[in-house]
N, C-alpha and C. Protein backbone atom coordinates (compact mmCIF):
# COMPACT_ATOMS: atom_id res chain seq x y z
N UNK A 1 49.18 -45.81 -9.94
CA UNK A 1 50.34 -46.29 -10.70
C UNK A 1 50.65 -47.74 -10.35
N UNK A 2 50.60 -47.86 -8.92
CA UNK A 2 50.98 -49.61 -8.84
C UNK A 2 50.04 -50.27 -8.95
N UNK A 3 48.86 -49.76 -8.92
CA UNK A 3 47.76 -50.68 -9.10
C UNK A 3 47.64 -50.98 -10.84
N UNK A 4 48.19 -49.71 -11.38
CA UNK A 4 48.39 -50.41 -12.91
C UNK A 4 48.90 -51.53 -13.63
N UNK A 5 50.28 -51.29 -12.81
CA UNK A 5 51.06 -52.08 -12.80
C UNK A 5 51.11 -53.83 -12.59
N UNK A 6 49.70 -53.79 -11.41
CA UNK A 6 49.74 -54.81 -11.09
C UNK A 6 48.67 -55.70 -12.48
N UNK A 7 47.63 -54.88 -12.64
CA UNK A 7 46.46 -54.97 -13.51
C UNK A 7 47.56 -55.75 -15.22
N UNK A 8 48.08 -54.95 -15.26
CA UNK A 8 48.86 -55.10 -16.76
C UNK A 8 49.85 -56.20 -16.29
N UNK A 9 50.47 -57.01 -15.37
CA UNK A 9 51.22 -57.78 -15.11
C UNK A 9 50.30 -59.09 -15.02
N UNK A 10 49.28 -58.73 -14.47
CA UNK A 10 48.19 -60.17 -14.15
C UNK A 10 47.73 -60.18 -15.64
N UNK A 11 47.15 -59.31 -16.40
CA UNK A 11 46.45 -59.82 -17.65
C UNK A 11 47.21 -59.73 -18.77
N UNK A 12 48.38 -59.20 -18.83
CA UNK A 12 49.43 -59.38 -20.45
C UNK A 12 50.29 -60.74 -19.64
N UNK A 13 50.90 -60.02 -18.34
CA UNK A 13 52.33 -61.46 -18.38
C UNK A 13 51.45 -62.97 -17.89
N UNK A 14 51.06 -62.72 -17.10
CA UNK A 14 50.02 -64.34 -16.93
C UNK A 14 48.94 -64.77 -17.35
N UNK A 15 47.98 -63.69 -17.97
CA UNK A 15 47.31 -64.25 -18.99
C UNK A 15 45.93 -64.01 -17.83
N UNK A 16 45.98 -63.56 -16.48
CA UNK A 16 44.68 -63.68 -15.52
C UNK A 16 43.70 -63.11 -15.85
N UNK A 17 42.30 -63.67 -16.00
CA UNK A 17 41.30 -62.76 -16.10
C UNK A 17 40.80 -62.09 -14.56
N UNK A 18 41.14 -60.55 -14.29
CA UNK A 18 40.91 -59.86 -13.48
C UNK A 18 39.10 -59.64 -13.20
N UNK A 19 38.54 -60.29 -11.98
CA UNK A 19 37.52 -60.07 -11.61
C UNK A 19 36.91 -59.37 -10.64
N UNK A 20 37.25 -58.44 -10.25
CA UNK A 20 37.24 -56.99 -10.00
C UNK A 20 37.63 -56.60 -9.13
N UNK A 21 37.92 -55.15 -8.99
CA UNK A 21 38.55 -54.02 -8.21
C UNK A 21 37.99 -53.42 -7.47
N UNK A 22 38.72 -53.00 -6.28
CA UNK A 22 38.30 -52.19 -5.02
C UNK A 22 38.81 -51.37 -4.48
N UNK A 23 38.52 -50.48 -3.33
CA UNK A 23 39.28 -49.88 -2.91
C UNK A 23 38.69 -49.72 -1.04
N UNK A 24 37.93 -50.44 -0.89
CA UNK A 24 37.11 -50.74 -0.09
C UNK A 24 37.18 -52.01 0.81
N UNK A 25 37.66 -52.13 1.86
CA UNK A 25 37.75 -53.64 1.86
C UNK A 25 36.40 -54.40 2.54
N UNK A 26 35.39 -53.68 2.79
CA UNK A 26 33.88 -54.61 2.66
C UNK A 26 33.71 -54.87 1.34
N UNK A 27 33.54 -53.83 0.43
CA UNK A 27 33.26 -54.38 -0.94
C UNK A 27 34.16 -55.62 -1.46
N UNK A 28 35.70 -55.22 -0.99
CA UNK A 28 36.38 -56.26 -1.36
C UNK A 28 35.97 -57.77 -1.13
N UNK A 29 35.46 -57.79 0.42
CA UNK A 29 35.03 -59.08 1.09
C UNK A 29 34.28 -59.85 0.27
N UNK A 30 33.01 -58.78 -0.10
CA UNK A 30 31.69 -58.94 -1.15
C UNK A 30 32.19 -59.80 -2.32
N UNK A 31 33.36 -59.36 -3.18
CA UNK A 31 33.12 -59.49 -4.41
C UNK A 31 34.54 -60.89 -4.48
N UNK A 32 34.88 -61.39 -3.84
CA UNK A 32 36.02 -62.05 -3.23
C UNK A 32 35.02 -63.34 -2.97
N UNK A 33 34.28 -63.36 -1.72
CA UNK A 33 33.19 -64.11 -1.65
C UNK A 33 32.25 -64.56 -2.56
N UNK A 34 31.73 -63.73 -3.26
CA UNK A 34 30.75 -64.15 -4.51
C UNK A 34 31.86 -64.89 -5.76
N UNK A 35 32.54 -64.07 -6.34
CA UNK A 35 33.31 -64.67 -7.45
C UNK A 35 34.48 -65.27 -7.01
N UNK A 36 35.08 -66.01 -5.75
CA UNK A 36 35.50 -67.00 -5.53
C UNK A 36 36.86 -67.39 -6.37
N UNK A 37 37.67 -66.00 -6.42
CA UNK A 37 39.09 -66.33 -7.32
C UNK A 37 40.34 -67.07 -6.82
N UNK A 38 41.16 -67.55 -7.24
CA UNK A 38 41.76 -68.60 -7.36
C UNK A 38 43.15 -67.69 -6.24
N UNK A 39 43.80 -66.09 -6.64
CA UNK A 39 43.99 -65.45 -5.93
C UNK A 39 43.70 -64.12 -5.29
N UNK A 40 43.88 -63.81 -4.40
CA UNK A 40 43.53 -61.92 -4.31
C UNK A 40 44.75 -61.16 -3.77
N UNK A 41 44.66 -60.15 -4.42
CA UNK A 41 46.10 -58.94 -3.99
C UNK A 41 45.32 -58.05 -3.49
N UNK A 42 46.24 -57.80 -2.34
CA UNK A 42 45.16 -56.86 -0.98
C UNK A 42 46.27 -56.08 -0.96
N UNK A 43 46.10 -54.43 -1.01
CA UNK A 43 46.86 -53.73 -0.09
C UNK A 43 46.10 -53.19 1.07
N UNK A 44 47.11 -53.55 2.32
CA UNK A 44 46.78 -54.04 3.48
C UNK A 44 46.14 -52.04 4.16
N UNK A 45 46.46 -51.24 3.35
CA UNK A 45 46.38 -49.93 3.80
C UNK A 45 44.09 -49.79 3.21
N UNK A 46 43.48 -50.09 4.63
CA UNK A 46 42.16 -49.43 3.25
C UNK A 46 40.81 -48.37 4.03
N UNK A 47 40.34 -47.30 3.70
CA UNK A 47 39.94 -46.65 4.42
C UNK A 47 38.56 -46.93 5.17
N UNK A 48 38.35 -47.82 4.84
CA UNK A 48 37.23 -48.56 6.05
C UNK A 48 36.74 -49.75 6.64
N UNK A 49 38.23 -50.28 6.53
CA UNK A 49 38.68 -51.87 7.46
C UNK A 49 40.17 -52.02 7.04
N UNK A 50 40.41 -52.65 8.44
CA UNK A 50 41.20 -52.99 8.77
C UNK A 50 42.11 -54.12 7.92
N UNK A 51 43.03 -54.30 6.84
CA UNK A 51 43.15 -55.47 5.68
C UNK A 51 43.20 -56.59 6.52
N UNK A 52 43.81 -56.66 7.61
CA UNK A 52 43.85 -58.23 8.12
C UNK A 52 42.76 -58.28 8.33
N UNK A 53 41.51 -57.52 8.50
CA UNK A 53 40.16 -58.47 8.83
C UNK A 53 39.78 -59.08 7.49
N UNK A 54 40.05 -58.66 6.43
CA UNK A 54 39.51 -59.09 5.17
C UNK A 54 40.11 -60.22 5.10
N UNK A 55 41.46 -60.62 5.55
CA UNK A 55 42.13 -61.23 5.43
C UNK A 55 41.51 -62.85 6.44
N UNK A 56 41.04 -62.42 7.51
CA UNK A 56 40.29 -63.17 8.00
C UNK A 56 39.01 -63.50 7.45
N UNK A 57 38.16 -62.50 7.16
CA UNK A 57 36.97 -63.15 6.49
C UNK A 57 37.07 -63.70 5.63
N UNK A 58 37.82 -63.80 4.15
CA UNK A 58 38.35 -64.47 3.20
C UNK A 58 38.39 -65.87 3.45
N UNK A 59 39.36 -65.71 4.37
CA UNK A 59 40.10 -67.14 4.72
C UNK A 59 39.43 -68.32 5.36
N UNK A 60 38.35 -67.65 6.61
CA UNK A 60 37.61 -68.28 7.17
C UNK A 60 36.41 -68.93 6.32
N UNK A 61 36.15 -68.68 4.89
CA UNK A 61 35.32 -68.75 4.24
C UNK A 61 35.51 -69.81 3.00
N UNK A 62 36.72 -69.30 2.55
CA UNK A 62 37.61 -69.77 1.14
C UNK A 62 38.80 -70.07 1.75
N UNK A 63 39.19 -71.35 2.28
CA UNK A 63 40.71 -71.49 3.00
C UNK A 63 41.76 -71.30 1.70
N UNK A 64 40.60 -72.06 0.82
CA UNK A 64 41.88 -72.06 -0.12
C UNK A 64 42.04 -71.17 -1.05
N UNK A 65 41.82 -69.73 -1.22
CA UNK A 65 42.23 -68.71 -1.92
C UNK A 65 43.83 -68.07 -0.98
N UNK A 66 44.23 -67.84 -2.55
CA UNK A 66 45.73 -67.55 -1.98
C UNK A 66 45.77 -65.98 -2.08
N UNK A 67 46.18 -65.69 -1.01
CA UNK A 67 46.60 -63.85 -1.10
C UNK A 67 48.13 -63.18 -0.80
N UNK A 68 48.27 -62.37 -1.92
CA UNK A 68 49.28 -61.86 -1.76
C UNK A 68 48.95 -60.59 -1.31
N UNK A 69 49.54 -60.12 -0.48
CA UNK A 69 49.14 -58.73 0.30
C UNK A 69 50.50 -57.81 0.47
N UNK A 70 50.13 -56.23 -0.04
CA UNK A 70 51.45 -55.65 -0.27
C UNK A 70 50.94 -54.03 0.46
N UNK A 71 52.19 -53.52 0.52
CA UNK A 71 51.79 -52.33 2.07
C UNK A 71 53.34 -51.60 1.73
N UNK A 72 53.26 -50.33 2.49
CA UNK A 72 54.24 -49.69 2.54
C UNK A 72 54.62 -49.19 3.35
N UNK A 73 54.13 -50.15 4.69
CA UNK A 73 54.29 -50.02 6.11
C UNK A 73 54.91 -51.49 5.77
N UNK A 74 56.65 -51.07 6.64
CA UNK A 74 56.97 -52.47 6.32
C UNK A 74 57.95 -52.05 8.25
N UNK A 75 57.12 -51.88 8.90
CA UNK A 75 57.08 -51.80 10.36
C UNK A 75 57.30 -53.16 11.53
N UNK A 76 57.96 -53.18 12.45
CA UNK A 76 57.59 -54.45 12.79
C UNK A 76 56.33 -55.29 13.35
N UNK A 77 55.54 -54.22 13.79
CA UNK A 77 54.08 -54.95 14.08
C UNK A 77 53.35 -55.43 13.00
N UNK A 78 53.08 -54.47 11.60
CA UNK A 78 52.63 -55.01 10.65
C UNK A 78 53.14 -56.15 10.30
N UNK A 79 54.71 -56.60 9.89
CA UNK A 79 55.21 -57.56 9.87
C UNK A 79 54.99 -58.91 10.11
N UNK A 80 54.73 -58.50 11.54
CA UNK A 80 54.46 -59.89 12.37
C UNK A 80 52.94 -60.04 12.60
N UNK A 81 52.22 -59.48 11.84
CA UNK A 81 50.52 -59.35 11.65
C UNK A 81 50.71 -59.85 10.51
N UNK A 82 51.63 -59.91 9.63
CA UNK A 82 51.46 -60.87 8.22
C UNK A 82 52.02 -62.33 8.53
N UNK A 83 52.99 -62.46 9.18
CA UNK A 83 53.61 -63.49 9.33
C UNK A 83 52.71 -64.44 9.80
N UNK A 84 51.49 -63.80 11.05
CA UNK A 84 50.54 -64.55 11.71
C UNK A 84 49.43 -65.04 10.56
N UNK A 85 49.15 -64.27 9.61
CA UNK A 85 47.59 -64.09 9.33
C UNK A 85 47.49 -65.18 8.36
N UNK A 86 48.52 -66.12 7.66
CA UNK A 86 47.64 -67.05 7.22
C UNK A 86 48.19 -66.70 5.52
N UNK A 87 48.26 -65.64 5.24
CA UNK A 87 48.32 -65.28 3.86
C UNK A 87 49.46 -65.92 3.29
N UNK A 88 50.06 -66.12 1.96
CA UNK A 88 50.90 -66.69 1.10
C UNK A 88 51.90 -65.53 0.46
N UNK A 89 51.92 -64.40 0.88
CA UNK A 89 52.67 -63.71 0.62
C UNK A 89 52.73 -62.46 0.79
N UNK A 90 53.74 -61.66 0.81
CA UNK A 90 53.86 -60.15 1.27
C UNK A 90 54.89 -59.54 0.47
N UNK A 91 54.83 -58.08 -0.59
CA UNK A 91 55.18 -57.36 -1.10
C UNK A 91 55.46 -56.17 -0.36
N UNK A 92 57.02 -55.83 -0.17
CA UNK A 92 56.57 -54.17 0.38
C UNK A 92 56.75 -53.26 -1.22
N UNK A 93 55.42 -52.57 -1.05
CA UNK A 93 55.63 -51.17 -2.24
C UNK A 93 56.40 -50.60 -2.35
N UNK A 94 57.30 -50.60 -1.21
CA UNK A 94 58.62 -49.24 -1.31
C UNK A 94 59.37 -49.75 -2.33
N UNK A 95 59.46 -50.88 -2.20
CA UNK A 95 61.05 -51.56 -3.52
C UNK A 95 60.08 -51.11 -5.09
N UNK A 96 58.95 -51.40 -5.12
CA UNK A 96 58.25 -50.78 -6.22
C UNK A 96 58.92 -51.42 -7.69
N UNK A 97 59.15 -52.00 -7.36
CA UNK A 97 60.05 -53.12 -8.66
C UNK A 97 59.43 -53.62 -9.57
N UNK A 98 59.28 -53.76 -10.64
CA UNK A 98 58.13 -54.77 -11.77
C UNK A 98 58.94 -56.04 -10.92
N UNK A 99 60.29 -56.82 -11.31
CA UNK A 99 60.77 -57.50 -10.81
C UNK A 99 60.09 -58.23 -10.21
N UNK A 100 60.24 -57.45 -9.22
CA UNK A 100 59.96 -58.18 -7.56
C UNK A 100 58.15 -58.66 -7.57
N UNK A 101 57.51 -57.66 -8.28
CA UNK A 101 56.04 -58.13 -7.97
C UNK A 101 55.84 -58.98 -9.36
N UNK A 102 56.84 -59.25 -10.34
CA UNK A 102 56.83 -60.25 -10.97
C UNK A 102 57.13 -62.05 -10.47
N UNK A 103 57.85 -61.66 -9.90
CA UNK A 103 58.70 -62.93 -8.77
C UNK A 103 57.24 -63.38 -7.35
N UNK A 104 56.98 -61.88 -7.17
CA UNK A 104 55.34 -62.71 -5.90
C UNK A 104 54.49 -63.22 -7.00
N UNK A 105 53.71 -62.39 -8.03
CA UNK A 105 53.10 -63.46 -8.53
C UNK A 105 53.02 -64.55 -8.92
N UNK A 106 54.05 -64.79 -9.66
CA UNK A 106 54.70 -66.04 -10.14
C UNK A 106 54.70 -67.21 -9.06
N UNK A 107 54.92 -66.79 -7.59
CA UNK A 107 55.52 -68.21 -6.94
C UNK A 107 53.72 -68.47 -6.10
N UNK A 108 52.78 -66.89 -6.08
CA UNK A 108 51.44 -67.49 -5.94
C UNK A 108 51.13 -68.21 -6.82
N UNK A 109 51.43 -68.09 -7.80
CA UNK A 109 50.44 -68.80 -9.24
C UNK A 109 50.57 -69.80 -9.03
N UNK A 110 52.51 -70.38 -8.92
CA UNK A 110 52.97 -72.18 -8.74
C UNK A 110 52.68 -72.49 -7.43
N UNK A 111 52.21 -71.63 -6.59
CA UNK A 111 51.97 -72.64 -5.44
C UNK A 111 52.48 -72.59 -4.41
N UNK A 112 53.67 -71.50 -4.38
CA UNK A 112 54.80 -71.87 -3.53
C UNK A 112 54.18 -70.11 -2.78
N UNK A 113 54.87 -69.37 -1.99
CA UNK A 113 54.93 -68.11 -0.74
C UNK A 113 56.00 -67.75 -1.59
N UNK A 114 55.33 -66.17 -1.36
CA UNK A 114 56.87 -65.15 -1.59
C UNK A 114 56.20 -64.15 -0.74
N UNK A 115 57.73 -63.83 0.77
CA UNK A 115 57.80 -62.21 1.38
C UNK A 115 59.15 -62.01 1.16
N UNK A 116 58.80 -60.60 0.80
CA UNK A 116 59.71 -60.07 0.42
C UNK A 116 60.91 -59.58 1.40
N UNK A 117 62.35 -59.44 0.98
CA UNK A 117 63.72 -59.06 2.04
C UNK A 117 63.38 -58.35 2.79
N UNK A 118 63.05 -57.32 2.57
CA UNK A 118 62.43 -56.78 3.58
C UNK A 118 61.65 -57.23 5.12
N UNK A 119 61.01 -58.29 4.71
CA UNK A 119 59.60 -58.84 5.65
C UNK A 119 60.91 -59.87 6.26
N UNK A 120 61.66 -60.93 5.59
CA UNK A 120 63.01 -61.58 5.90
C UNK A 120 63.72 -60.83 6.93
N UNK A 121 64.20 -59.85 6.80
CA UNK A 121 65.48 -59.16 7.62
C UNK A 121 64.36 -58.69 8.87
N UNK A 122 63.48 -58.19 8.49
CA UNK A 122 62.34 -58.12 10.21
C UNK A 122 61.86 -58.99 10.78
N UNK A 123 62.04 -59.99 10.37
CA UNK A 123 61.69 -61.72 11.34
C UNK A 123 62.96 -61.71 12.11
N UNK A 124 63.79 -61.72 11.15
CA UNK A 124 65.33 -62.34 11.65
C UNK A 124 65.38 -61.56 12.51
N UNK A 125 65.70 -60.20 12.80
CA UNK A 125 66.09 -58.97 13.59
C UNK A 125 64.97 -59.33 14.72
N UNK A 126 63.78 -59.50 14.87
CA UNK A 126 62.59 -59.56 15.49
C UNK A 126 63.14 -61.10 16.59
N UNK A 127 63.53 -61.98 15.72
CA UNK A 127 63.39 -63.19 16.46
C UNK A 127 65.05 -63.02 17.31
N UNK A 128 66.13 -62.31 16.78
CA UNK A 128 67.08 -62.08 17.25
C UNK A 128 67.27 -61.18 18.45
N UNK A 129 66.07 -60.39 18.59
CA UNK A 129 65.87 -59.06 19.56
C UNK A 129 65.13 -59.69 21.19
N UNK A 130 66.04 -59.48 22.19
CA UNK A 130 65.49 -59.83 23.29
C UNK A 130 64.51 -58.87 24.07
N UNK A 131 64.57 -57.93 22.72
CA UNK A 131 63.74 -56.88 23.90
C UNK A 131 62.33 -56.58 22.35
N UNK A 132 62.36 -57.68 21.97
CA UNK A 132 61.53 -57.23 21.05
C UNK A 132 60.26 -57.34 21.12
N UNK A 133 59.06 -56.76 20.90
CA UNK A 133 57.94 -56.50 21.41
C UNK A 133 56.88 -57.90 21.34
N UNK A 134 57.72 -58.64 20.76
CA UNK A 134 56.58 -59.93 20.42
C UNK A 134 57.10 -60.98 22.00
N UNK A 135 58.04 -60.14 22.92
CA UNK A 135 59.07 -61.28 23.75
C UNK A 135 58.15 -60.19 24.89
N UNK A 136 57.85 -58.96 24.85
CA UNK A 136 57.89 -58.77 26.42
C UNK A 136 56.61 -58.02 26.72
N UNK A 137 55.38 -57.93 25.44
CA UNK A 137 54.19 -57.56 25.36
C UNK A 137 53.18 -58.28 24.95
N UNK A 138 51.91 -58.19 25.84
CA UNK A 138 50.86 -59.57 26.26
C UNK A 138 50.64 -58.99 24.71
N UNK A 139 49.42 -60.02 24.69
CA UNK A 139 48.59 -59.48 22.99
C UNK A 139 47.36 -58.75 23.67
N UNK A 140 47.10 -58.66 24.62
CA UNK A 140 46.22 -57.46 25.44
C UNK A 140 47.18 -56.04 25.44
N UNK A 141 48.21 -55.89 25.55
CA UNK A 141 49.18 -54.81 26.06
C UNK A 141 49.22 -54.56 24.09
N UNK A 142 49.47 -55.24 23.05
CA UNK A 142 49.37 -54.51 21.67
C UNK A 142 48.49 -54.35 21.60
N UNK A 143 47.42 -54.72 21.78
CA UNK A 143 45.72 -54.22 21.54
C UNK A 143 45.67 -52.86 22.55
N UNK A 144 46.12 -52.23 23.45
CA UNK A 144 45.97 -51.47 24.13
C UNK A 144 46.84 -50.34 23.40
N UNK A 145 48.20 -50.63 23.35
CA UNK A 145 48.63 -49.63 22.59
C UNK A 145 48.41 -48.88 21.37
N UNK A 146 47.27 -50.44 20.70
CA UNK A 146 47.10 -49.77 19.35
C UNK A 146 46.34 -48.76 19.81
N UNK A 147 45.77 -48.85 20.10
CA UNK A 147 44.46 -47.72 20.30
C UNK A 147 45.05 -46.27 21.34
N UNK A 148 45.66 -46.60 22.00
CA UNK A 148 46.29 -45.21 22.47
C UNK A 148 46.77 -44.65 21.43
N UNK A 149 47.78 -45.42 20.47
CA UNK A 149 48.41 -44.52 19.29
C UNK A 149 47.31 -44.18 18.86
N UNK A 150 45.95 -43.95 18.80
CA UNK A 150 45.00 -43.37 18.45
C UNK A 150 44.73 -42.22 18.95
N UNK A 151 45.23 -41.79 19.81
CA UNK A 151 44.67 -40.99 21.11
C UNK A 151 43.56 -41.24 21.78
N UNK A 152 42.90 -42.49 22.02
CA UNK A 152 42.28 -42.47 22.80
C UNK A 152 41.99 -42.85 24.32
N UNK A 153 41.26 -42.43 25.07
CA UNK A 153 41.22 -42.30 26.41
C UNK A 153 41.24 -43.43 27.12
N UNK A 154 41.72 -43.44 28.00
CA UNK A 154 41.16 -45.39 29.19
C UNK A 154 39.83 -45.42 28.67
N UNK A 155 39.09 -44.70 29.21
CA UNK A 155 37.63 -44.69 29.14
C UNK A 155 37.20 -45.43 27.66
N UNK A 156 37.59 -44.82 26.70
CA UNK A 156 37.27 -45.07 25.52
C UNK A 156 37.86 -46.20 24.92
N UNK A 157 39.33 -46.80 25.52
CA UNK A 157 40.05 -48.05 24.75
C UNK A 157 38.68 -49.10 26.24
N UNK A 158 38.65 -48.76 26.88
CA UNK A 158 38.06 -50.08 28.00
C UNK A 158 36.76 -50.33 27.14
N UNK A 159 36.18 -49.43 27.09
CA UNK A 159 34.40 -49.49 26.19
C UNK A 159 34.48 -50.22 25.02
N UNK A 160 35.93 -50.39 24.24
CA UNK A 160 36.06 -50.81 22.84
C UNK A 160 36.22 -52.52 23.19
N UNK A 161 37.39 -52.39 24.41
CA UNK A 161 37.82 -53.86 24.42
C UNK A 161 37.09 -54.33 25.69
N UNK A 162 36.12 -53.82 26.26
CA UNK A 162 35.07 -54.44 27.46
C UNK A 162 36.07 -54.40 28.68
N UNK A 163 36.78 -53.40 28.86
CA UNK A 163 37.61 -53.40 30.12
C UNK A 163 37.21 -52.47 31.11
N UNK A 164 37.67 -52.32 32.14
CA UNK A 164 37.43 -51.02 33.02
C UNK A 164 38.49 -49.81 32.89
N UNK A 165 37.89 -48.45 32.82
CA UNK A 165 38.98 -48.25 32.53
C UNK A 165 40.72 -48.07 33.67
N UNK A 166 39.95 -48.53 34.83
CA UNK A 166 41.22 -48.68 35.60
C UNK A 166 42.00 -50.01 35.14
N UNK A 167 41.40 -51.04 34.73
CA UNK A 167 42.41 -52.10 33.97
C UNK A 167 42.83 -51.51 32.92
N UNK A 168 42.54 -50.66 32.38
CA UNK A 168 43.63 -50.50 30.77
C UNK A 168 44.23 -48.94 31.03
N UNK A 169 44.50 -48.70 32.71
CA UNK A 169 45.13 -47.63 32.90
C UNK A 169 46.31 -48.27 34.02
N UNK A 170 46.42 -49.69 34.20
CA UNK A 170 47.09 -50.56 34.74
C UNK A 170 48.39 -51.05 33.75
N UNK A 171 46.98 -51.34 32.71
CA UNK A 171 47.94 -51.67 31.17
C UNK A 171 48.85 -50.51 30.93
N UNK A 172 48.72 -49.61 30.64
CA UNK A 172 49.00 -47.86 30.27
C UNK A 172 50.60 -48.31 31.40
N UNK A 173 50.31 -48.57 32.13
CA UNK A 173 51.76 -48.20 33.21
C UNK A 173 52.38 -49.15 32.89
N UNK A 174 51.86 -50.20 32.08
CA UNK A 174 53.06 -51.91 32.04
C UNK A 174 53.61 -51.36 31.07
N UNK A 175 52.75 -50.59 29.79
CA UNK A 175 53.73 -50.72 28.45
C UNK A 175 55.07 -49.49 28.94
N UNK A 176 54.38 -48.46 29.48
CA UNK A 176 55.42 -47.30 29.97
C UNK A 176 57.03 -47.66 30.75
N UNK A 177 56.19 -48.75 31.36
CA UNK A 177 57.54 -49.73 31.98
C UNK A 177 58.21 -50.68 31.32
N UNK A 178 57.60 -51.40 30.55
CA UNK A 178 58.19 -52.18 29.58
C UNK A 178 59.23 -51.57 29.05
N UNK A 179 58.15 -50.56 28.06
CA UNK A 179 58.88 -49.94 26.79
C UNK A 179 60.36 -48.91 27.41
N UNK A 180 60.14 -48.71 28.43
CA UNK A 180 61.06 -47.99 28.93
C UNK A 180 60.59 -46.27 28.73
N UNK A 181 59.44 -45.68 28.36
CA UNK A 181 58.74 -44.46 27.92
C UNK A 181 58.38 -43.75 29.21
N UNK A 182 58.18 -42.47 28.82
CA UNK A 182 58.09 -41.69 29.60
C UNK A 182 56.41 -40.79 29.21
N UNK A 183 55.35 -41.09 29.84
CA UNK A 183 54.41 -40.24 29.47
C UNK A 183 53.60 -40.90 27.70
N UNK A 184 52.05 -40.24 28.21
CA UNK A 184 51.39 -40.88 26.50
C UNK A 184 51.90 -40.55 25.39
N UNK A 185 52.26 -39.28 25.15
CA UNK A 185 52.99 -38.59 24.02
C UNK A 185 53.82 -39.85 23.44
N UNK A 186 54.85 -40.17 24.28
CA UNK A 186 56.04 -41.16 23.60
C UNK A 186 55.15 -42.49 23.50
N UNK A 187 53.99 -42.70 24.59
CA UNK A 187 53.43 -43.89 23.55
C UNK A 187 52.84 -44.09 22.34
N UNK A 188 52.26 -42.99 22.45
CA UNK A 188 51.49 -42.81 21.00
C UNK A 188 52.59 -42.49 19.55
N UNK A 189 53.96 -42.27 20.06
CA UNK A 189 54.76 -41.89 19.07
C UNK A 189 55.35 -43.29 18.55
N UNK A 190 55.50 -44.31 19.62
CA UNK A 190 56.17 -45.13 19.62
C UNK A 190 54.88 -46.07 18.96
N UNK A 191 53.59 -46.38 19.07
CA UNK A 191 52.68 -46.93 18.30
C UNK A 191 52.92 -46.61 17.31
N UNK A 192 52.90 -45.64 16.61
CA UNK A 192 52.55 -45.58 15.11
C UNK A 192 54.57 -45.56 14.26
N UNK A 193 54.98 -45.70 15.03
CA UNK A 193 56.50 -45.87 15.00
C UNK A 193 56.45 -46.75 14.19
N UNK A 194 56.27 -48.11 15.30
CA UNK A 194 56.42 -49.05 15.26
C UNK A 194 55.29 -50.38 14.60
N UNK A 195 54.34 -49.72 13.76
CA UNK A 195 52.83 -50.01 13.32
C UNK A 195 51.84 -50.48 14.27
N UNK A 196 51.43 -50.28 15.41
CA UNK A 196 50.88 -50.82 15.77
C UNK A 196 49.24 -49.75 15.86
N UNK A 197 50.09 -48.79 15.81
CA UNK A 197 48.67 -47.45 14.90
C UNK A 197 49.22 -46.98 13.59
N UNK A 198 47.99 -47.27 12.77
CA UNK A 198 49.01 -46.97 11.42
C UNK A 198 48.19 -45.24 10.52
N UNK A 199 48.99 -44.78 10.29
CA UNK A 199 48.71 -43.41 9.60
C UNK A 199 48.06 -43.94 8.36
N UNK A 200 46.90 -43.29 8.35
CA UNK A 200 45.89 -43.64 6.79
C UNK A 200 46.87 -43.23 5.40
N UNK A 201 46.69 -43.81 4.58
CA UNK A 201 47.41 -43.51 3.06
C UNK A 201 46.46 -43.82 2.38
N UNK A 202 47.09 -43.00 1.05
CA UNK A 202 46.39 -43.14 0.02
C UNK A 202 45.67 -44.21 -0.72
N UNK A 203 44.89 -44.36 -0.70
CA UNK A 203 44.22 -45.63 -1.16
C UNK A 203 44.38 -45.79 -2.68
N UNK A 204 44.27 -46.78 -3.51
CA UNK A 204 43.64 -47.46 -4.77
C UNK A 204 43.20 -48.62 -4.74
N UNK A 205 42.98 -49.14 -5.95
CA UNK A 205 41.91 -50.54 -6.02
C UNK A 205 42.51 -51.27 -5.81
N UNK A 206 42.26 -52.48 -5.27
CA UNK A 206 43.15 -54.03 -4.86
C UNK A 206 42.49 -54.84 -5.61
N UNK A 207 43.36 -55.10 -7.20
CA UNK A 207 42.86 -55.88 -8.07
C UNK A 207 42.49 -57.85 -7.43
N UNK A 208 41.50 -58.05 -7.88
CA UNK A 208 40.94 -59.77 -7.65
C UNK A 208 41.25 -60.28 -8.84
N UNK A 209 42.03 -61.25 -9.08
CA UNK A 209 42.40 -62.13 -9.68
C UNK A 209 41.95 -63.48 -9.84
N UNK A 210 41.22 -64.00 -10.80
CA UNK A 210 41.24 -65.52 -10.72
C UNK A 210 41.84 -66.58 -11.83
């Protein structure tokens, strides 16, 4: 349905010729890279990569393709994984508005960034918060947690990120102390809480635009 939405907004209201759809974000990379469009709409949710890596390969490649990227994880880690990544704009799906994804396209097309209130009120709150996770956790300690919200083992997060697993069972006790948590259970609850493990959703195509 929103992917319709988006399809019929790019080719009746702006006139875009849509150069193709995915649901994949290697394929996406593929066809992004070869036909070289002017913008791309990524939803950041895809079942076999990670959207900010696409988001990196894109970029590192084509600086100047503009992406608007829209999600329905509007969490504070994801948040501040958009804020970092470079992209020109962020939609959350929940508001689900013609409106609103009338208003992002529009200010990609002229040139200008649109994130949406949503993504606004979690900077502000984020940059206002002294205990907020971007103030009192290394970017080793979110890379660690992500992957516990996975359930996986020292053993198995050290092998991923080349650690031992007594260093990322060192880590394991900083975030427990940090976060103020008690035991893995509440970390792993508090990862995917807070996006830093994100629950798979339903996928559709992430129309390419040029």
């Amino acid at each position: 349905m929103f992917r319709d939405v988006i399809r019929q907004i790019c080719s009746r209201r702006f006139g875009h010729t849509i150069v193709g759809e995915t649901d994949s974000g290697v394929q996406a990379v593929e066809v992004i890279l070869r036909e070289k469009p002017d913008a791309v709409i990524l939803d950041l949710s895809l079942p076999d990569m990670d959207g900010f890596n696409v988001v990196d390969r894109v970029l590192s490649v084509l600086p100047e393709t503009r992406i608007l990227v829209v999600s329905s994880h509007c969490d504070d880690y994801t948040l501040f994984r958009v804020e970092k990544s470079g992209v020109h704009g962020f939609l959350d799906k929940n508001s689900n508005t013609v409106e609103a994804l009338q208003d992002a396209l529009k200010s990609i097309e002229e040139g200008r960034v649109y994130f949406s209130a949503a993504f606004q009120r979690a900077k502000l709150a984020r940059r206002n918060d002294p205990r907020s996770f971007t103030k009192v956790l290394s970017e080793w300690e979110r890379a660690i947690l992500s992957l516990i919200g996975q359930g996986l083992s020292d053993e198995e997060i050290g092998e991923r990120l080349q650690l031992s697993p007594r260093t990322v069972q060192t880590h394991r006790s900083h975030l427990l102390q940090k976060l103020k948590l008690k035991g893995t259970p509440k970390l792993i609850a508090f990862a995917i809480e807070h996006g830093f493990t994100q629950v798979p959703a339903k996928h559709g195509s992430n129309p390419v635009y040029s």
